[in-house]
C-alpha atoms as a PDB file:
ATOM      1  CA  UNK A   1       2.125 -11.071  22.392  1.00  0.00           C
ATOM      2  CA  UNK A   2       4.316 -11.190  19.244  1.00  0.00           C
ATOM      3  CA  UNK A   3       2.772 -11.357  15.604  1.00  0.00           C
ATOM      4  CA  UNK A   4       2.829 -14.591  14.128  1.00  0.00           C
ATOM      5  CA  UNK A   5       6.368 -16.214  13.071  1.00  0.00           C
ATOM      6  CA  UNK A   6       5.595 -18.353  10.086  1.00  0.00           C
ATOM      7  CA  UNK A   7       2.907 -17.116   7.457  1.00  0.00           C
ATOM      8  CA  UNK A   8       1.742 -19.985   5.251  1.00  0.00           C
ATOM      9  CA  UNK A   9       5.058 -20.820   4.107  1.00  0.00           C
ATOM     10  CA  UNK A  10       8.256 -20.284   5.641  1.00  0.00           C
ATOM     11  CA  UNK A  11       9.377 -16.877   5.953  1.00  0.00           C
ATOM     12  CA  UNK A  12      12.571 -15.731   4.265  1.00  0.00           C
ATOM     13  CA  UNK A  13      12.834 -13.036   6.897  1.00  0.00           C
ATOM     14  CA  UNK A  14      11.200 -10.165   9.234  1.00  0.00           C
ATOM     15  CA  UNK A  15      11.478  -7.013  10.129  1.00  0.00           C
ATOM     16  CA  UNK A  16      10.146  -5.048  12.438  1.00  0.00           C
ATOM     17  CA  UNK A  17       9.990  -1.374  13.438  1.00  0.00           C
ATOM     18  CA  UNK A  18       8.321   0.549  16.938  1.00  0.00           C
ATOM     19  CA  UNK A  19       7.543   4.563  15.903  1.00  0.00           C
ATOM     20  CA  UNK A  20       8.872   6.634  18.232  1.00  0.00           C
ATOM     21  CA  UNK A  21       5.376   8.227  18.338  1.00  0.00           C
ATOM     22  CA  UNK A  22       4.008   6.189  20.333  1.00  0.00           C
ATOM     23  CA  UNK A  23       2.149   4.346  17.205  1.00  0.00           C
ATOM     24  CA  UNK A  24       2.079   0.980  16.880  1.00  0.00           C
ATOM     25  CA  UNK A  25       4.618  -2.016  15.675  1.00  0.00           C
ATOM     26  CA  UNK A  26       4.698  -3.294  12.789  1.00  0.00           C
ATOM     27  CA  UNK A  27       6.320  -6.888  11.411  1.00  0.00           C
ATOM     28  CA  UNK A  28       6.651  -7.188   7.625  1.00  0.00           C
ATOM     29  CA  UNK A  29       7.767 -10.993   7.045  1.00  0.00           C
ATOM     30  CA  UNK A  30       8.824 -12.041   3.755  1.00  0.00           C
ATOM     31  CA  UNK A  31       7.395 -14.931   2.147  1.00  0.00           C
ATOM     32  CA  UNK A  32       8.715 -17.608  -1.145  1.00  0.00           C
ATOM     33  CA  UNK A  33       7.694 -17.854  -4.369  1.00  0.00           C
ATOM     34  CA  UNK A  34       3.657 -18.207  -4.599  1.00  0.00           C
ATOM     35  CA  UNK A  35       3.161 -16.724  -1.443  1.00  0.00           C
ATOM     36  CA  UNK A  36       2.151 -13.117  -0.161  1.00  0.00           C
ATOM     37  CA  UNK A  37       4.361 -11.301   2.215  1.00  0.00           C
ATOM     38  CA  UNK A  38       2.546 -10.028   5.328  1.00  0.00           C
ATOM     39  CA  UNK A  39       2.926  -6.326   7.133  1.00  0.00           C
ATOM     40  CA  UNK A  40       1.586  -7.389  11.132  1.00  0.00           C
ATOM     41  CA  UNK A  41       0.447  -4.286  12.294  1.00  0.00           C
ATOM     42  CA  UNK A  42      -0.317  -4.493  16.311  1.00  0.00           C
ATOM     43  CA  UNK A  43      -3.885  -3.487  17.312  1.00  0.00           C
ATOM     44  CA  UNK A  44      -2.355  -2.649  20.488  1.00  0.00           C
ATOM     45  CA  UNK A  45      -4.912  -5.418  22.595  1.00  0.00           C
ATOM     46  CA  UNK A  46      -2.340  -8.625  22.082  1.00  0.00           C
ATOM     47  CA  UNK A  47      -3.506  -9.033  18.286  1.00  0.00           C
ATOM     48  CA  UNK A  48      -1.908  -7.945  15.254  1.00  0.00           C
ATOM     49  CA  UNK A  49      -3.566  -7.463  11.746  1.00  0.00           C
ATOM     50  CA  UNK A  50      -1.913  -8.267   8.435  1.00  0.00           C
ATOM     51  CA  UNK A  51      -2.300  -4.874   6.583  1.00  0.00           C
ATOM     52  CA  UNK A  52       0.499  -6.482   3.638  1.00  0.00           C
ATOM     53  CA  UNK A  53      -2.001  -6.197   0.296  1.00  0.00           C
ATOM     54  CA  UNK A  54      -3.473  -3.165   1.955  1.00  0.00           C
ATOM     55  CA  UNK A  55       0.071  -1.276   1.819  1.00  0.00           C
ATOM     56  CA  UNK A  56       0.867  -3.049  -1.427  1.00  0.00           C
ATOM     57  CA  UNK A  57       3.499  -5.276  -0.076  1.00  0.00           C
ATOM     58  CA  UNK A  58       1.883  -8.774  -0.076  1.00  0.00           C
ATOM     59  CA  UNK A  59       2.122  -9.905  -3.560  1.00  0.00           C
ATOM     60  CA  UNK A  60       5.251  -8.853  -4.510  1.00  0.00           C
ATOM     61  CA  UNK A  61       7.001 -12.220  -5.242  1.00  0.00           C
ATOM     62  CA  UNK A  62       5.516 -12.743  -9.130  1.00  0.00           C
ATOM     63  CA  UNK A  63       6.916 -15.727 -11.382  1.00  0.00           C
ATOM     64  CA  UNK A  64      10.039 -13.766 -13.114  1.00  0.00           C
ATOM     65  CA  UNK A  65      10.209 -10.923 -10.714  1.00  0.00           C
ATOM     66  CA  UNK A  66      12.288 -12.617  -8.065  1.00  0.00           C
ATOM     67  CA  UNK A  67      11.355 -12.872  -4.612  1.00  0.00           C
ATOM     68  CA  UNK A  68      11.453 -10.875  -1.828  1.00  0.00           C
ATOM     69  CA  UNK A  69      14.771 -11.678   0.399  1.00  0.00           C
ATOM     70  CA  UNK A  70      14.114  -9.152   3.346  1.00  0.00           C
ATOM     71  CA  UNK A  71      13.400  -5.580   4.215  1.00  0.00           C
ATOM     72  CA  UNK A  72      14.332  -2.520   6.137  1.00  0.00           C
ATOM     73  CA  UNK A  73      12.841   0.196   7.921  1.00  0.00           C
ATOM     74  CA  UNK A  74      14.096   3.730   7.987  1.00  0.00           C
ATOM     75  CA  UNK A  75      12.971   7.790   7.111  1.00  0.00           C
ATOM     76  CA  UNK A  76      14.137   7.690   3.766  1.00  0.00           C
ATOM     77  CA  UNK A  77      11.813  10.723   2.755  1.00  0.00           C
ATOM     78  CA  UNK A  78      12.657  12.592   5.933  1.00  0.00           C
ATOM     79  CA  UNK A  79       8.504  12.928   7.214  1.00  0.00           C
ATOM     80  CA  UNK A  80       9.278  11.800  11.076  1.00  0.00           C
ATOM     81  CA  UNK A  81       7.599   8.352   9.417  1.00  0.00           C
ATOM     82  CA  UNK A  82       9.805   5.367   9.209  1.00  0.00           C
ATOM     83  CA  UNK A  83       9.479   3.843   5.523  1.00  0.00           C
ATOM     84  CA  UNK A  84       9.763  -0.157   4.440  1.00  0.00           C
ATOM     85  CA  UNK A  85      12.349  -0.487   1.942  1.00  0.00           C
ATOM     86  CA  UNK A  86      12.056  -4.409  -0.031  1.00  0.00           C
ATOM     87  CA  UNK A  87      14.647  -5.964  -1.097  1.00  0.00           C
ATOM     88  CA  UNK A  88      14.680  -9.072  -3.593  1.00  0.00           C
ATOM     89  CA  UNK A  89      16.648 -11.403  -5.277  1.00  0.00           C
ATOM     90  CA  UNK A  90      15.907 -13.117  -8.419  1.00  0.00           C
ATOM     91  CA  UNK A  91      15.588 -13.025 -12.535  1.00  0.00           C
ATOM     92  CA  UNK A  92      17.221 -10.110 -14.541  1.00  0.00           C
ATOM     93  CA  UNK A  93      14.098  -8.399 -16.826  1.00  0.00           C
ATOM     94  CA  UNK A  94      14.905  -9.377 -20.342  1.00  0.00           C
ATOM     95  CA  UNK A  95      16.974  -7.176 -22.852  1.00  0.00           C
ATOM     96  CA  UNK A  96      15.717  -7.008 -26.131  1.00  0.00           C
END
């Protein structure tokens, strides 16, 4: 069973990563302005749980922030681990 494909508003993109542990998937699908990503992690009985505000990646699209475009998954701190990396597009912060 795959996670779901469209979280309350349509997705900008997914991702989605296996460990080579033997660990579970995990989807992170990237949501618009207003709306919290999700991070589908698979229970490994046909469901999969949204774990996104639990890993701190739901509500990362804030008015002025930008929004999040997509994401990637990789060891970027070299623990055997594989890592979500966010990427966004959007507003510049202010200069003063």
């Amino acid at each position: 069973m795959s996670p779901p494909t469209s979280p309350p508003s349509a997705p900008a993109s997914q991702s989605r990563t296996s460990t080579t542990t033997g660990g579970p998937t995990c989807t992170f699908t990237s949501s618009r302005f207003g709306s919290d990503n999700a991070l589908y992690l698979n229970q490994q009985d046909g469901t999969f749980r949204d774990v996104g505000a639990q890993a701190g990646v739901a509500s990362l699209n804030r008015a002025g922030e930008g929004v999040s475009m997509g994401a990637v998954w990789g060891d970027y701190d070299n623990d055997g681990l594989e890592d979500l990396f966010v990427y966004k597009w959007g507003y510049q912060p202010a200069v003063p």
